[in-house]
Protein backbone atom coordinates (compact mmCIF):
# COMPACT_ATOMS: atom_id res chain seq x y z
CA UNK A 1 74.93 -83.04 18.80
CA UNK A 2 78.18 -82.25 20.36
CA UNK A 3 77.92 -84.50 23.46
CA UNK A 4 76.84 -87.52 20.50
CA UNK A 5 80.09 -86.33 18.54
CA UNK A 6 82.27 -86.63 21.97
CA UNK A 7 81.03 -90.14 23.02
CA UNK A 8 81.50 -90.85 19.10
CA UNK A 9 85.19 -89.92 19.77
CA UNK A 10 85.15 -92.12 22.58
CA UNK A 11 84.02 -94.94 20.84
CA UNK A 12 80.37 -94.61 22.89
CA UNK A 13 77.42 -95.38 20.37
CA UNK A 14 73.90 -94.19 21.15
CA UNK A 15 71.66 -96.77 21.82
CA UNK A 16 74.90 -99.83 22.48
CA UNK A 17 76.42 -98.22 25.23
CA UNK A 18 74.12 -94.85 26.20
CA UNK A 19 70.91 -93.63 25.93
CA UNK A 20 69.59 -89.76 25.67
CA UNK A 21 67.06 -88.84 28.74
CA UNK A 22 66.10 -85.17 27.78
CA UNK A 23 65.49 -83.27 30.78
CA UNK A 24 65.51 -79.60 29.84
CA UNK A 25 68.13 -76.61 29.88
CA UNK A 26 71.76 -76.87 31.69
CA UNK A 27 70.27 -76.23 35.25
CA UNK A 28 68.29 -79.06 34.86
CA UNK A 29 70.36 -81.58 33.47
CA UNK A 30 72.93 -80.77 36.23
CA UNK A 31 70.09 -81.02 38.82
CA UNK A 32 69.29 -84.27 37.62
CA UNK A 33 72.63 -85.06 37.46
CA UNK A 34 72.81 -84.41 41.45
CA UNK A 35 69.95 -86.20 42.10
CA UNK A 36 69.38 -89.29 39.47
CA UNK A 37 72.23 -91.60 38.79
CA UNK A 38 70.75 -92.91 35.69
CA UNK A 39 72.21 -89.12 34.66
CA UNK A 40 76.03 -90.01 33.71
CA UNK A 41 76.75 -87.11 31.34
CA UNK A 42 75.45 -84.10 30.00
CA UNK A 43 76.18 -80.15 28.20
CA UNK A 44 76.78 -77.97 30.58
CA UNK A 45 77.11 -74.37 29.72
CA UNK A 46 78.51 -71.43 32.27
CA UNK A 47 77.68 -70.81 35.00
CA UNK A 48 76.36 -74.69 35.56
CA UNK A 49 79.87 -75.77 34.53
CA UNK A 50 81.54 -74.47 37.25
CA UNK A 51 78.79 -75.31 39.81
CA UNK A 52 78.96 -78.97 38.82
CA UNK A 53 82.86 -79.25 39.17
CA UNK A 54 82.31 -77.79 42.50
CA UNK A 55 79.48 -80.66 43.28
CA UNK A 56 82.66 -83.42 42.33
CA UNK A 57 80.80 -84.09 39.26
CA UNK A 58 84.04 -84.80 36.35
CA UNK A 59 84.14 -82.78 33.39
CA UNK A 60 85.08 -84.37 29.97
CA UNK A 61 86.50 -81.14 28.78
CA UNK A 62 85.38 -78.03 27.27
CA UNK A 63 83.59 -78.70 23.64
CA UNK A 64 85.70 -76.35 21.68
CA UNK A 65 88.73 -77.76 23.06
CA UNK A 66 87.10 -81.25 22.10
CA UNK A 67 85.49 -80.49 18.65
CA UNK A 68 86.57 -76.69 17.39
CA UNK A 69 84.97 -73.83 16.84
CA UNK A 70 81.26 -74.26 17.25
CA UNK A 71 78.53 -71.13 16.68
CA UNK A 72 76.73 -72.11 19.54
CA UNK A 73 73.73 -69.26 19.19
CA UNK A 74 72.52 -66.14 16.77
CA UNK A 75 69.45 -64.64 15.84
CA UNK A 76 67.22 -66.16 13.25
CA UNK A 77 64.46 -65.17 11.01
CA UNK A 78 62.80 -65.97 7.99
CA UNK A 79 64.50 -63.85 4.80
CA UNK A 80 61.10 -62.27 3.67
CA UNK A 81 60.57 -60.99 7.61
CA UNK A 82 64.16 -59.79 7.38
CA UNK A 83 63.68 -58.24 4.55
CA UNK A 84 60.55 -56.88 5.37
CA UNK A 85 61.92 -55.35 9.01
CA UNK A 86 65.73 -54.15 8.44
CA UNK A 87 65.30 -51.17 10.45
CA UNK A 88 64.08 -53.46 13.51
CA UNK A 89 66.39 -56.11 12.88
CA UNK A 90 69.78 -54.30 12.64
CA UNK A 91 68.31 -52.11 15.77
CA UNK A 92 68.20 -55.28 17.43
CA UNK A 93 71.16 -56.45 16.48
CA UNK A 94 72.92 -53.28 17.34
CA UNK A 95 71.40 -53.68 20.77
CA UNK A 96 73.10 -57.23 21.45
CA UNK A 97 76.28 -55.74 20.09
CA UNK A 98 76.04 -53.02 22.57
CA UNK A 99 75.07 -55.61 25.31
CA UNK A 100 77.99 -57.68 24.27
CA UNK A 101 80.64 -54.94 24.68
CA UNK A 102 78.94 -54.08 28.02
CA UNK A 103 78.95 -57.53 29.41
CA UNK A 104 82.48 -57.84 28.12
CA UNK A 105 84.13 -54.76 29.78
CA UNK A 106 85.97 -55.42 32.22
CA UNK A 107 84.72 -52.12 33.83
CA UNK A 108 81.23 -54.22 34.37
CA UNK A 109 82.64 -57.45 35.39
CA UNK A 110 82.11 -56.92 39.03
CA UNK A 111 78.22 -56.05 37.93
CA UNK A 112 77.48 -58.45 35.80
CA UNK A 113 78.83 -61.16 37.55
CA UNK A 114 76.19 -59.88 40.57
CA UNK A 115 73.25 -59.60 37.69
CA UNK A 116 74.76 -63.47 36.85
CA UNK A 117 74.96 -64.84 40.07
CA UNK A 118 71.28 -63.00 41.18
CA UNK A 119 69.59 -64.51 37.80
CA UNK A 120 70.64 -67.84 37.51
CA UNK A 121 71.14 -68.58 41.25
CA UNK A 122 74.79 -69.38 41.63
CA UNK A 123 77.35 -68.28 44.58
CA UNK A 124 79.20 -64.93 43.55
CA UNK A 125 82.34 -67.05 43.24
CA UNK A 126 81.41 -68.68 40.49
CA UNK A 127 79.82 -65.73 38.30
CA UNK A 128 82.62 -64.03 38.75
CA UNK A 129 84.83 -66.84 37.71
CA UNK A 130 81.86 -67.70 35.46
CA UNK A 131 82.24 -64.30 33.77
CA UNK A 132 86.32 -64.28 33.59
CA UNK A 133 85.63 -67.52 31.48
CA UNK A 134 82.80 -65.60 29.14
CA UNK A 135 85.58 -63.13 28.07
CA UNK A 136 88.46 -66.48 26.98
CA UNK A 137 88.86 -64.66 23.44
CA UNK A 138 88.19 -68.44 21.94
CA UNK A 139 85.84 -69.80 24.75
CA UNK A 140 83.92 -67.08 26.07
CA UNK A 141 81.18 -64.95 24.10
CA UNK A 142 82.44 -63.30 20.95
CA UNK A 143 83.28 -59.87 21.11
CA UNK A 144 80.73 -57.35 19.45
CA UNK A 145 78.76 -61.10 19.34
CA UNK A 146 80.43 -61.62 16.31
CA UNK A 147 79.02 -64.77 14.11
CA UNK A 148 81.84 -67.27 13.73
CA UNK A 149 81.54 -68.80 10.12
CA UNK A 150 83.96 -71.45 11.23
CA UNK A 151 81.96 -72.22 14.12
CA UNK A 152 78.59 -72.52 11.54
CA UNK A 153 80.36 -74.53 9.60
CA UNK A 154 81.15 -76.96 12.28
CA UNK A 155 77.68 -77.02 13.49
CA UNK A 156 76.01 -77.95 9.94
CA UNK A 157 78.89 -80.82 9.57
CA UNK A 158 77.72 -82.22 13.09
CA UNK A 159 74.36 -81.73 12.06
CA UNK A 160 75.33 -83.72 8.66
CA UNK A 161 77.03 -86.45 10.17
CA UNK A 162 75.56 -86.84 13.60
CA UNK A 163 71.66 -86.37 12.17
CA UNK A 164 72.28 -87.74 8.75
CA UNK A 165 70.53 -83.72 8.04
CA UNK A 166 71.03 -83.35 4.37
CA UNK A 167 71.97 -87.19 3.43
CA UNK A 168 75.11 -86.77 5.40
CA UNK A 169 76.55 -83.90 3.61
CA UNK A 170 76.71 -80.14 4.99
CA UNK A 171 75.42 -77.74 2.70
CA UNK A 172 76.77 -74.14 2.38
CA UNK A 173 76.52 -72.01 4.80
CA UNK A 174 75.47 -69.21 2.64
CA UNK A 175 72.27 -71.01 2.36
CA UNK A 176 71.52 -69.78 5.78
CA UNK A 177 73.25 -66.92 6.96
CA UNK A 178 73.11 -63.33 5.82
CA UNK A 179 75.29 -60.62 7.69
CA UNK A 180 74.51 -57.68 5.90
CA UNK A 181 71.94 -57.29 8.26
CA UNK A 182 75.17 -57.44 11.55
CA UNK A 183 76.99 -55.30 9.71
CA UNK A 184 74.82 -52.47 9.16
CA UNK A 185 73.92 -52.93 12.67
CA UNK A 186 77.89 -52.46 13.53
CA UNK A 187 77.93 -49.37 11.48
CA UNK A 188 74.75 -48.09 13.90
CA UNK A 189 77.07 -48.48 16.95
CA UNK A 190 80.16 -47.16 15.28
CA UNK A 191 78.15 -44.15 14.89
CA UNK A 192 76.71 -43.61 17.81
C-alpha cells in the first residue's frame, strides 16, 4: 500500500504505467531487484535498505518521510482469545517491551548489530549502521514498541483509499485496537 500511495504521488497508476510482481519479503524483492530488470521498485525495510544503496540501486526516500507516520507492525488476536488469555498476552507483550528496550540500548548496539548482521546475512557495516537507524526516535522502532495511533490511522486511510477497504472511508481505529492489554503489560515491566 505505501509503495501504490508513492507512485500515486508521482502520478504512476497501477496497471497504466506499472505492474505489481510479488516476490516475497525485502531480501527477496531486493534479490530480484539485483538480478531481474523487470524489478524497477520495491519496499525495502532495514537492513536490505542499506544493502541495496550500497548495490547502486536509488532510493525514492524513506516512507515516513514520504507519507507520515505509519504503524508498520503489532500483535494481533481475536478479542474473545484476548480476552480469554490476558495473563499470556500481556506476558508476551511485556516480553517484546523488554526486547525493545534491549535492542534499543545503546549498551547492546555493538551485539545486536552482530545478532543482525549473523541473522539476516549482511556485512557488520551495515547492521551497525542498520541498527543506528532502528533507534531514529521517528524512523527507527518505537521505544518500549509503543503502538503509534497516528501511524494506525494512516495505515487504515491507505487501506481506505488505496484498497477501496471499507467503500473508501477509514473506520475508527477503536474498532481494532485495544491497549489495555500493552499497558498492563508496561505496568509488569515497571515492576519488575
Amino acid at each position: 500500500m505505501q509503495l501504490k500511495k508513492i507512485l500515486l504521488n508521482n502520478r504512476l497508476r497501477e496497471g497504466a504505467d506499472y505492474k505489481i510482481l510479488p516476490v516475497g519479503r525485502t531480501g527477496l524483492r531486493l534479490q530480484g531487484m539485483k538480478e531481474n530488470k523487470a524489478y524497477k521498485g520495491a519496499m525495502l525495510n532495514l537492513p536490505f535498505s542499506l544493502e541495496a544503496k550500497g548495490a547502486g540501486l536509488t532510493s525514492m526516500g524513506r516512507a515516513v518521510d514520504l507519507l507520515g507516520a505509519y504503524q508498520g507492525n503489532g500483535t494481533i488476536v481475536m478479542r474473545q482469545w484476548a480476552a480469554d488469555n490476558r495473563d499470556t498476552l500481556e506476558r508476551y507483550i511485556a516480553g517484546l517491551i523488554e526486547g525493545t528496550r534491549w535492542v534499543l540500548a545503546p549498551a547492546n548496539r555493538q551485539t545486536a548489530a552482530k545478532l543482525l548482521s549473523e541473522r539476516f546475512k549482511v556485512s557488520p557495516q551495515i547492521a551497525t549502521q542498520a541498527m543506528e537507524m532502528m533507534a531514529e526516535p521517528r524512523f527507527g522502532i518505537a521505544p518500549d514498541a509503543r503502538f503509534d495511533m497516528a501511524g494506525f490511522r494512516n495505515v487504515l486511510a491507505l487501506r481506505a483509499e488505496i484498497e477501496g477497504t471499507w467503500g473508501g472511508k477509514a473506520p475508527p481505529p477503536d474498532r481494532y485496537v485495544d491497549l489495555s492489554y500493552y499497558a498492563n503489560a508496561l505496568k509488569r515491566v515497571e515492576r519488575q
